[in-house]
C-alpha atoms as a PDB file:
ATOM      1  CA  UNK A   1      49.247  63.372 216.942  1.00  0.00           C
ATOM      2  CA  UNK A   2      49.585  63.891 220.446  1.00  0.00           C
ATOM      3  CA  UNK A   3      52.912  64.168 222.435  1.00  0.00           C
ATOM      4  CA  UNK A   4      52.571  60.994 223.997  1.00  0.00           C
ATOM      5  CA  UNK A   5      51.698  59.041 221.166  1.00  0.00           C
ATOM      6  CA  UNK A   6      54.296  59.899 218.998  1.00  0.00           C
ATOM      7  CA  UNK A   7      56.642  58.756 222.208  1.00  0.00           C
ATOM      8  CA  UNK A   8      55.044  55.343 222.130  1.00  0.00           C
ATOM      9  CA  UNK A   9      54.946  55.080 218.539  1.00  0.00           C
ATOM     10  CA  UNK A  10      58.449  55.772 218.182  1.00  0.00           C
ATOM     11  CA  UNK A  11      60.441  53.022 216.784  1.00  0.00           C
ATOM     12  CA  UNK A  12      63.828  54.441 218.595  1.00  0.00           C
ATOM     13  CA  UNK A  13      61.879  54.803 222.122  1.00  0.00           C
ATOM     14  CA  UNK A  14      59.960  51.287 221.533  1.00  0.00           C
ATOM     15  CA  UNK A  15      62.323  48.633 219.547  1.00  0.00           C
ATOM     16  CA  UNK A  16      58.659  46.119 220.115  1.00  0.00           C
ATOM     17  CA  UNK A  17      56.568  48.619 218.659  1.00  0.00           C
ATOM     18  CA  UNK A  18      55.765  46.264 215.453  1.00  0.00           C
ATOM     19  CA  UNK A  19      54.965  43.951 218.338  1.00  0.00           C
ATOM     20  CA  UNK A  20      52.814  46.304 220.598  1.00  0.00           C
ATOM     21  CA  UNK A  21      50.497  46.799 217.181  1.00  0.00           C
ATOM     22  CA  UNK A  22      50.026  43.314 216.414  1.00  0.00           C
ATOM     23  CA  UNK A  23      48.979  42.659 219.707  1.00  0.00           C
ATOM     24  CA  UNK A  24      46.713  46.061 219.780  1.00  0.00           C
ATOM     25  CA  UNK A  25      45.145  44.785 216.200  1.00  0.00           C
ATOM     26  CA  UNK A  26      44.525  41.042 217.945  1.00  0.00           C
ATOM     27  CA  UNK A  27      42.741  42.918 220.523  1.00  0.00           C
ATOM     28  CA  UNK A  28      40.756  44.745 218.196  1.00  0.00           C
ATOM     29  CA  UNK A  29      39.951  42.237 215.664  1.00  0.00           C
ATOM     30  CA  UNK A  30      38.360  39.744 218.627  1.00  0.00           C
ATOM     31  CA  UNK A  31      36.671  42.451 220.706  1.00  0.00           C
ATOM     32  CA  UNK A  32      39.180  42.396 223.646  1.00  0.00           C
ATOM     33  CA  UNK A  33      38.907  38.919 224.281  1.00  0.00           C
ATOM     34  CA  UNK A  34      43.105  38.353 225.791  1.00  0.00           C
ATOM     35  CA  UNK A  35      42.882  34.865 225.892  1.00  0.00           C
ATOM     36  CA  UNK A  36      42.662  34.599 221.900  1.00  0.00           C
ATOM     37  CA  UNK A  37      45.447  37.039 221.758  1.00  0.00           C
ATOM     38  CA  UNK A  38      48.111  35.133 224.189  1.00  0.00           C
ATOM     39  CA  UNK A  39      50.584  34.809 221.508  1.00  0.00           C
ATOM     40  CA  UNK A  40      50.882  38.101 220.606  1.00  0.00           C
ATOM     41  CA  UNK A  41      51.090  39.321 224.001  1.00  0.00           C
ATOM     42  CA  UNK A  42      54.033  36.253 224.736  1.00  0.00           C
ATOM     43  CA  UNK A  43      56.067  37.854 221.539  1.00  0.00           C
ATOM     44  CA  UNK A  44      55.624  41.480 222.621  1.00  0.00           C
ATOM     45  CA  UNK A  45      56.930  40.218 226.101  1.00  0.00           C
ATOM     46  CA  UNK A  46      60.006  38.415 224.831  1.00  0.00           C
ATOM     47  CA  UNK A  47      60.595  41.288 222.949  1.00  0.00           C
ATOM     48  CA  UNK A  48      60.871  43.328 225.861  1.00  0.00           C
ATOM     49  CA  UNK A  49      62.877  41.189 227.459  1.00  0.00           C
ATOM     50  CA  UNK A  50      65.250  40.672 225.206  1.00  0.00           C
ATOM     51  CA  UNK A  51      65.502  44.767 224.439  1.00  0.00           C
ATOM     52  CA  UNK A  52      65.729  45.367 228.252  1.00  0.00           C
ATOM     53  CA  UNK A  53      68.704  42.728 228.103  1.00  0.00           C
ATOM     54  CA  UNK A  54      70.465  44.456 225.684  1.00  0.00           C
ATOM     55  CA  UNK A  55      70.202  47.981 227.238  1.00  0.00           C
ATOM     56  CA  UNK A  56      71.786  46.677 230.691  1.00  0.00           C
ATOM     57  CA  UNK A  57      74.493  44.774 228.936  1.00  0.00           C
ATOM     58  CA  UNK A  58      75.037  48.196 226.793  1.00  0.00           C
ATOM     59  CA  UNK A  59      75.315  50.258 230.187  1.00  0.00           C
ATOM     60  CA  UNK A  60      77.185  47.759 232.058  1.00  0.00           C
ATOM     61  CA  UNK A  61      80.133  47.650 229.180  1.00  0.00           C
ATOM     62  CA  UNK A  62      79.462  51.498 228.765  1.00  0.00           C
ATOM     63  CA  UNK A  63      80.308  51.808 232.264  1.00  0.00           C
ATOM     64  CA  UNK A  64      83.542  49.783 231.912  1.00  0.00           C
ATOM     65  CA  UNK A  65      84.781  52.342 228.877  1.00  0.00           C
ATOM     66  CA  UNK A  66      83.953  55.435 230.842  1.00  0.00           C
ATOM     67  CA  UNK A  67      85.290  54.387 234.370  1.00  0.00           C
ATOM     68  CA  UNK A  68      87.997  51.927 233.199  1.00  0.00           C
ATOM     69  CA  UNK A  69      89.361  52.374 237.302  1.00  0.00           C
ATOM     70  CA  UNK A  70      86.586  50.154 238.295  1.00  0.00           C
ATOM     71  CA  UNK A  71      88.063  47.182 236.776  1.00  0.00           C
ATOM     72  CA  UNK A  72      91.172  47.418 238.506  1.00  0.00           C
ATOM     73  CA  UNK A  73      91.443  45.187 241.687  1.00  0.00           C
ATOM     74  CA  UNK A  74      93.784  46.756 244.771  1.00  0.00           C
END
């Protein structure tokens, strides 16, 4: 395996990667056709969301505990 795929496939680098599958297997299974795979591509994007979310409320508290200055008001 490639570089690049094990990057992708990574569950620590891609949190929707049980997602990304299903919708890869979707594709597969009805020879590319996207509009029989809209569900799995809606879950996969809410997924996403919800990860990216979670990584900007994670920085924005991390950047509270590192620079605790920038919460005081002159």
């Amino acid at each position: 395996m490639d570089k690049a795929s094990r990057k992708v496939s990574n569950q620590d680098i891609n949190p929707c990667l049980e997602e990304s599958d299903a919708s890869h297997k979707c594709l597969d299974a009805y020879n590319y056709d996207k509009s029989r795979c809209s569900a799995y591509f809606l879950r996969y994007k809410n997924c996403r969301k919800y990860w990216l979310c979670m990584k900007l409320v994670s920085n924005y508290h991390l950047q509270f505990q590192l620079f605790p200055s920038l919460l005081l008001t002159s």
